[in-house]
N, C-alpha and C. Protein backbone atom coordinates (compact mmCIF):
# COMPACT_ATOMS: atom_id res chain seq x y z
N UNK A 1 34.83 4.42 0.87
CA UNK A 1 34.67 4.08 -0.52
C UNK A 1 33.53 3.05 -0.65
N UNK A 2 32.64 3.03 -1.83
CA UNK A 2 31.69 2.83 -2.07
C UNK A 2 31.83 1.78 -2.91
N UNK A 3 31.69 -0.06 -2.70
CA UNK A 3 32.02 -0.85 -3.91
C UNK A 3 31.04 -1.91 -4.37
N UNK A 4 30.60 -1.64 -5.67
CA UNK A 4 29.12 -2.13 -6.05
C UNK A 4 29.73 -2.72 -7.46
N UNK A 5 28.65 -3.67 -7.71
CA UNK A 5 28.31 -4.73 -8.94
C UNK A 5 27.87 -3.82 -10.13
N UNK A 6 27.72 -3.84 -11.33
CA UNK A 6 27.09 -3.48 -11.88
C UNK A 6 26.78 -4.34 -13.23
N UNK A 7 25.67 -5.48 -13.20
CA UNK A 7 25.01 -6.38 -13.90
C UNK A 7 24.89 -5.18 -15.25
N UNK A 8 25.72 -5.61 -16.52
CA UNK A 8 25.31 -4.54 -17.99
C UNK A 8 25.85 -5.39 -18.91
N UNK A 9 25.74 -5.21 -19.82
CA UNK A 9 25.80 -5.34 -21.32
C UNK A 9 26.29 -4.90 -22.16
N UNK A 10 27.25 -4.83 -22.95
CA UNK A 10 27.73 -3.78 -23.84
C UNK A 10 26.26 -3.30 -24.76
N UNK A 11 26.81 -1.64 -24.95
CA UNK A 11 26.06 -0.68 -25.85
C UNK A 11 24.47 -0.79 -24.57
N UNK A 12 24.25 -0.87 -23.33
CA UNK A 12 23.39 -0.63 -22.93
C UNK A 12 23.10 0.90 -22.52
N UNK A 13 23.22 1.60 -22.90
CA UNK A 13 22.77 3.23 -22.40
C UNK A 13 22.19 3.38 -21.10
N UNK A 14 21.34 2.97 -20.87
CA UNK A 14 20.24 2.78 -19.01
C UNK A 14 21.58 2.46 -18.20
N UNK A 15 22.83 1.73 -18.50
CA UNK A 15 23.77 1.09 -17.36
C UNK A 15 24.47 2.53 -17.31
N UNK A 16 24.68 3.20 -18.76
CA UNK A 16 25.93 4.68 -18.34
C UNK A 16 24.77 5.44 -17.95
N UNK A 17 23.81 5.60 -18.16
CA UNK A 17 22.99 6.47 -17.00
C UNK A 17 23.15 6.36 -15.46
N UNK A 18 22.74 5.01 -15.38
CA UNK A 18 22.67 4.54 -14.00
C UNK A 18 24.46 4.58 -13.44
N UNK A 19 24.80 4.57 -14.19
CA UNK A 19 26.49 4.90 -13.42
C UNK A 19 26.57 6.07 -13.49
N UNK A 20 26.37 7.35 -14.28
CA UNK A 20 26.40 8.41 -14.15
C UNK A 20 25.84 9.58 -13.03
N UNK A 21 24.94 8.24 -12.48
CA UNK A 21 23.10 8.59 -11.12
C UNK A 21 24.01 8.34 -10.16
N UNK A 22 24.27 7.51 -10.33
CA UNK A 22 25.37 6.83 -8.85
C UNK A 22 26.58 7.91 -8.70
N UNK A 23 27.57 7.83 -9.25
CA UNK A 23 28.23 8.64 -9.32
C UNK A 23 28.06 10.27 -8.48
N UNK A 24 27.14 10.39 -9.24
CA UNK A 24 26.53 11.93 -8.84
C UNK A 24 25.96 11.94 -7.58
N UNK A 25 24.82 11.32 -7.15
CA UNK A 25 24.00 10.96 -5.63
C UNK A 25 24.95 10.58 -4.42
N UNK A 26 26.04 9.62 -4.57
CA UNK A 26 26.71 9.06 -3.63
C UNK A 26 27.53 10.20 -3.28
N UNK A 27 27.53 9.77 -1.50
CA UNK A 27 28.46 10.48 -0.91
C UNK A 27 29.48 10.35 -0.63
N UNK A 28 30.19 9.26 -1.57
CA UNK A 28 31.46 8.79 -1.46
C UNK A 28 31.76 8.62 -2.48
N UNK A 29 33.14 7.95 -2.73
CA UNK A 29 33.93 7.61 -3.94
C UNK A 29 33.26 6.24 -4.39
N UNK A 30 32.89 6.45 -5.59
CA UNK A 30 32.29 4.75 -5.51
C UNK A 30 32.68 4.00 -6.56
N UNK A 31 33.09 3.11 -6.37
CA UNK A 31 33.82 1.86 -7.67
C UNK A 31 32.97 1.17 -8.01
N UNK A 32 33.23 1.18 -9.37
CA UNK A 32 31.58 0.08 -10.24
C UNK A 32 32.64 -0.83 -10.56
N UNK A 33 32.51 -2.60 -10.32
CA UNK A 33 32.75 -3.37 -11.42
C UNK A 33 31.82 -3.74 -12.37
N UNK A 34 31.79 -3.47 -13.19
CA UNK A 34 31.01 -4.13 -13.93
C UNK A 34 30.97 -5.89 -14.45
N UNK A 35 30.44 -6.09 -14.60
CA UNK A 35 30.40 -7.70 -15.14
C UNK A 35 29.04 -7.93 -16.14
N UNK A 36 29.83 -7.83 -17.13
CA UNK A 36 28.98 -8.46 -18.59
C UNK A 36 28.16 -9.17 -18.35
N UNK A 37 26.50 -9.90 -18.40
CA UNK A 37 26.23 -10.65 -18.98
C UNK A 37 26.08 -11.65 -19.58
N UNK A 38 26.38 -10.90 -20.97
CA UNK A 38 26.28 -11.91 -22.24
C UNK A 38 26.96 -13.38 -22.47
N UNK A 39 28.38 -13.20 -21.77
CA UNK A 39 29.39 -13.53 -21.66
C UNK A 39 28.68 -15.17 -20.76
N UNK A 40 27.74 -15.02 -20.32
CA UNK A 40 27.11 -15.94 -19.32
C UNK A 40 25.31 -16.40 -19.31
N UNK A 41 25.64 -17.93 -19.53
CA UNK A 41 23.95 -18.18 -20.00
C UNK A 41 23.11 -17.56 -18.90
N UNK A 42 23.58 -18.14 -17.67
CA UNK A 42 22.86 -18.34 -15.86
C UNK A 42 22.08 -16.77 -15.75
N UNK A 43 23.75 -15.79 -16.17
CA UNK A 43 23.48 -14.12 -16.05
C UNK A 43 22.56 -13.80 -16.77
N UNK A 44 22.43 -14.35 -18.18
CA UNK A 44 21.86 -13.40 -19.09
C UNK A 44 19.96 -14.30 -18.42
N UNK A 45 20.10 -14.83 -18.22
CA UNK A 45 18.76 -15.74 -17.50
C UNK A 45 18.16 -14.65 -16.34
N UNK A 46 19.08 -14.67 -15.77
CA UNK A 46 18.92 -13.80 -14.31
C UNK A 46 18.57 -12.13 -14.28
N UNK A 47 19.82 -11.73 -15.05
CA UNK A 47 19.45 -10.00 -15.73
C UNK A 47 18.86 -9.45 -16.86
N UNK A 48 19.05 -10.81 -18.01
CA UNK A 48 18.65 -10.31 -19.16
C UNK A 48 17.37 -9.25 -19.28
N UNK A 49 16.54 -9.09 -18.92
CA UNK A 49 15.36 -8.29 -18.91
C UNK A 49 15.19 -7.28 -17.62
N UNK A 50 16.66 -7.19 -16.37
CA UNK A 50 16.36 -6.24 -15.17
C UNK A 50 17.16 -5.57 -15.72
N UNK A 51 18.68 -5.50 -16.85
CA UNK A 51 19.39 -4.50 -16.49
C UNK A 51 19.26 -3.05 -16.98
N UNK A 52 20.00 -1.92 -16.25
CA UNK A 52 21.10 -2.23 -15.28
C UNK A 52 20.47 -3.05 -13.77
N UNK A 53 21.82 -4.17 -13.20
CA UNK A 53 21.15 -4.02 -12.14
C UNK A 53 22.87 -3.85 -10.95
N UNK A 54 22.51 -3.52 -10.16
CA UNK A 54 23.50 -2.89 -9.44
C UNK A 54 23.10 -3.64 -7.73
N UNK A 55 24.64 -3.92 -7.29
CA UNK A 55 24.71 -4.83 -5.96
C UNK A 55 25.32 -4.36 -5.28
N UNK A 56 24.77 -4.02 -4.02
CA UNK A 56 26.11 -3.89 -2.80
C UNK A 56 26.78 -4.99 -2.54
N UNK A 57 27.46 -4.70 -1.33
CA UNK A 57 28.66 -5.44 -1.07
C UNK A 57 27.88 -6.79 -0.34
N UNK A 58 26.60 -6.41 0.12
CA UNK A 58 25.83 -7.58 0.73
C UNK A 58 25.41 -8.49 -0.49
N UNK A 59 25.24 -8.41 -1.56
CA UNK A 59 24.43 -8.80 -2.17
C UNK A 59 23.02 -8.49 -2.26
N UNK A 60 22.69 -7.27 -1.63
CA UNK A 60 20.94 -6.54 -2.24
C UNK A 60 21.60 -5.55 -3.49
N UNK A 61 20.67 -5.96 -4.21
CA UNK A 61 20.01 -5.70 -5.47
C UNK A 61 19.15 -4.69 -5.76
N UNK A 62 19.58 -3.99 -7.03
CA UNK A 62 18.34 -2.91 -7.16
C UNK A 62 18.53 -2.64 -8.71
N UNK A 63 17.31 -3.39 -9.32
CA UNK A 63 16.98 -3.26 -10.69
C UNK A 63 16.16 -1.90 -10.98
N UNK A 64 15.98 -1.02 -12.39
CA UNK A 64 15.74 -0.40 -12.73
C UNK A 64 16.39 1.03 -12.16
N UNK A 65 17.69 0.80 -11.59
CA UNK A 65 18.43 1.78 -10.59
C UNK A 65 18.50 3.44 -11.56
N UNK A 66 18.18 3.25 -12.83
CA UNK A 66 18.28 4.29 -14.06
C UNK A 66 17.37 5.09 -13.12
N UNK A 67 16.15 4.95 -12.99
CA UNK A 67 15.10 5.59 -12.00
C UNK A 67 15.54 6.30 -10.56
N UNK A 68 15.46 8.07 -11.19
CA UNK A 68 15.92 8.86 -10.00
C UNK A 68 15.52 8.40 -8.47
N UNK A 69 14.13 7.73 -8.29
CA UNK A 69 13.56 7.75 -7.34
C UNK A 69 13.92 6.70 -6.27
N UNK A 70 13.70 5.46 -7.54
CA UNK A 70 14.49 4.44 -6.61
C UNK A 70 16.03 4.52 -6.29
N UNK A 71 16.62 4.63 -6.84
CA UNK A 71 18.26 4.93 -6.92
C UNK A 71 18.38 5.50 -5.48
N UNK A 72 17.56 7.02 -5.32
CA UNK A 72 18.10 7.76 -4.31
C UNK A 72 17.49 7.07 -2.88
N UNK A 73 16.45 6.08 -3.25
CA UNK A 73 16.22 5.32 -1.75
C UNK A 73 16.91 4.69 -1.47
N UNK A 74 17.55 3.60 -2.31
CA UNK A 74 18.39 2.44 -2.21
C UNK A 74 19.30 2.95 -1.56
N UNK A 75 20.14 4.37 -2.41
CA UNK A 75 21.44 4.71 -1.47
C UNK A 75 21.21 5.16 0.09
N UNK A 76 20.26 5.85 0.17
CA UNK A 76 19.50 6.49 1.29
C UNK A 76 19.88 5.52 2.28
N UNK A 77 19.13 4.20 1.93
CA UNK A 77 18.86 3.12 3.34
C UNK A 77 20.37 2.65 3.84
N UNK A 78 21.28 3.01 2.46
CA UNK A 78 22.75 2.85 3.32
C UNK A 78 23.72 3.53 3.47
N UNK A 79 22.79 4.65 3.57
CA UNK A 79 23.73 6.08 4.34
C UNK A 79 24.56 6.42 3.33
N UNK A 80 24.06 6.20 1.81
CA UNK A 80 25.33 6.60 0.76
C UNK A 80 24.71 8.11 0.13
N UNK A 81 23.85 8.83 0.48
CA UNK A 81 23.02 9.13 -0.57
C UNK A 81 23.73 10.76 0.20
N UNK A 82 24.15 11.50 -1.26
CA UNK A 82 24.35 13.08 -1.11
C UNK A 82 23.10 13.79 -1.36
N UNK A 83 22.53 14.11 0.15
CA UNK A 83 20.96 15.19 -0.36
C UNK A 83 20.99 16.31 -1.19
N UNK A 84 22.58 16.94 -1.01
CA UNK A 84 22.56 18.30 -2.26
C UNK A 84 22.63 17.74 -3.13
N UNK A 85 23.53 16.76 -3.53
CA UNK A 85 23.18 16.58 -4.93
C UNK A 85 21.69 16.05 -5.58
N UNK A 86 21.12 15.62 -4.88
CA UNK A 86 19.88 15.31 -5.30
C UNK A 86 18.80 16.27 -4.85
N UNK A 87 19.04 17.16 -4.42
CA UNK A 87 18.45 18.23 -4.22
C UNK A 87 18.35 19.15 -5.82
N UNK A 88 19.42 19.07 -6.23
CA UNK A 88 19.87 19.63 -7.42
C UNK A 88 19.38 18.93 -8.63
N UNK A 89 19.02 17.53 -8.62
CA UNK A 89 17.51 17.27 -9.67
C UNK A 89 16.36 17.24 -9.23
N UNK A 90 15.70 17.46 -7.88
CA UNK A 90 14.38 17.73 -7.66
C UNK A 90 13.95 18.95 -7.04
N UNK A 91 14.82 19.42 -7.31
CA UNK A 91 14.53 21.42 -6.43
C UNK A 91 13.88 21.57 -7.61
N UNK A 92 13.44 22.74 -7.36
CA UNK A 92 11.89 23.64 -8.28
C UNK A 92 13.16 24.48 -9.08
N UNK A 93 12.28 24.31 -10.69
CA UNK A 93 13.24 24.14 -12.22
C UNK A 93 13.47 26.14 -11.62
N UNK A 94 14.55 26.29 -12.66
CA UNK A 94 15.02 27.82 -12.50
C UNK A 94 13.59 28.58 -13.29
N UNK A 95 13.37 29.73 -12.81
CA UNK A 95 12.89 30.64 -13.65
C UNK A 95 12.97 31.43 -14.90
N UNK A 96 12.40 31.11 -16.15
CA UNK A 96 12.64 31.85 -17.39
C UNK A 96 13.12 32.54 -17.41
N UNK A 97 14.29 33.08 -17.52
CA UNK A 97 15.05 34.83 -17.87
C UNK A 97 13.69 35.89 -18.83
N UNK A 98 13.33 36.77 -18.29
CA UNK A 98 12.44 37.38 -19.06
C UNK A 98 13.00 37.78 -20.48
N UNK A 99 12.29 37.81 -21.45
CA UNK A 99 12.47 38.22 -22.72
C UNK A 99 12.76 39.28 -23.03
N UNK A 100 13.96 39.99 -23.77
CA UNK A 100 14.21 41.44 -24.23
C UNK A 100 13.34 41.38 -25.16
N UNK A 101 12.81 42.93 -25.33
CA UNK A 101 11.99 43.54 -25.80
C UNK A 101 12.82 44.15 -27.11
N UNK A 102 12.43 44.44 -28.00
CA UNK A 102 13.08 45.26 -29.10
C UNK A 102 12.01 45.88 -29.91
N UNK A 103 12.49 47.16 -30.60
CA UNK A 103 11.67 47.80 -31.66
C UNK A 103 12.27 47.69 -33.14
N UNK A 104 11.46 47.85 -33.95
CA UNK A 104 11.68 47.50 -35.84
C UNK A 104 10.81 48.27 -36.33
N UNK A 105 10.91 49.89 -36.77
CA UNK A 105 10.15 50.20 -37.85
C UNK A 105 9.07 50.91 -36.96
N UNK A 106 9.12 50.89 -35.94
CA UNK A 106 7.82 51.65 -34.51
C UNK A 106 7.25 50.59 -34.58
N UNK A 107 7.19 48.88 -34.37
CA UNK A 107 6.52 48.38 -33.86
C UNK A 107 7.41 47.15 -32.99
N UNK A 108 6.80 46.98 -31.74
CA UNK A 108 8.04 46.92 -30.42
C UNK A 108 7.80 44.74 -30.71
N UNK A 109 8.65 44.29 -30.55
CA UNK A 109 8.85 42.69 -30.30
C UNK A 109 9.33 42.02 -29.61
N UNK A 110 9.00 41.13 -29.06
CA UNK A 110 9.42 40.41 -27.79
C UNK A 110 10.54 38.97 -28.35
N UNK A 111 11.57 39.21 -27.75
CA UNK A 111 12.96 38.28 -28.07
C UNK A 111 13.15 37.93 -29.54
């Protein structure tokens, strides 16, 4: 099991992303606490302008974690990181379903 910080804010959107990234990438079960902020001058000093920011159990840090790229290194360097699943946002996009063809009147139209 996987147990990390998660520096947010209420109504921040970038933090349920970035928990939603995590979630998905990790190869384990992973528990977010979160801890507010606002709630704190020192915090809001410290994160106010990185969050989300998200901590291992060491205390390293990784601001802007919303970012597919960094996210999947950070977990990477500690052996948390699921390659299928992240295979599955950077594999090459699906191919267009070709368009049915139809006719109206003898003249033929595409979808």
């Amino acid at each position: 099991m996987i147990h990390l910080r998660l520096y947010t804010t209420l109504g921040c959107h970038l933090c349920e992303q970035l928990e939603a990234l995590v979630h998905t990438l990790a190869n384990d079960e992973v528990v977010l606490s979160p801890i507010e902020i606002s709630d704190d001058e020192a915090l809001m000093a410290r994160y106010g302008m990185r969050i989300p920011v998200v901590m291992d159990e060491v205390g390293k840090e990784l601001d802007r974690g919303f970012e597919l790229e960094r996210l999947s290194e950070w977990l990477k360097v500690r052996g948390w990181l699921d390659e299928v699943a992240l295979a599955k946002f950077t594999g090459p996009a699906p191919a267009p379903s070709p368009k049915a063809a139809y006719q109206r009147h003898g003249r033929r139209f595409l979808g």
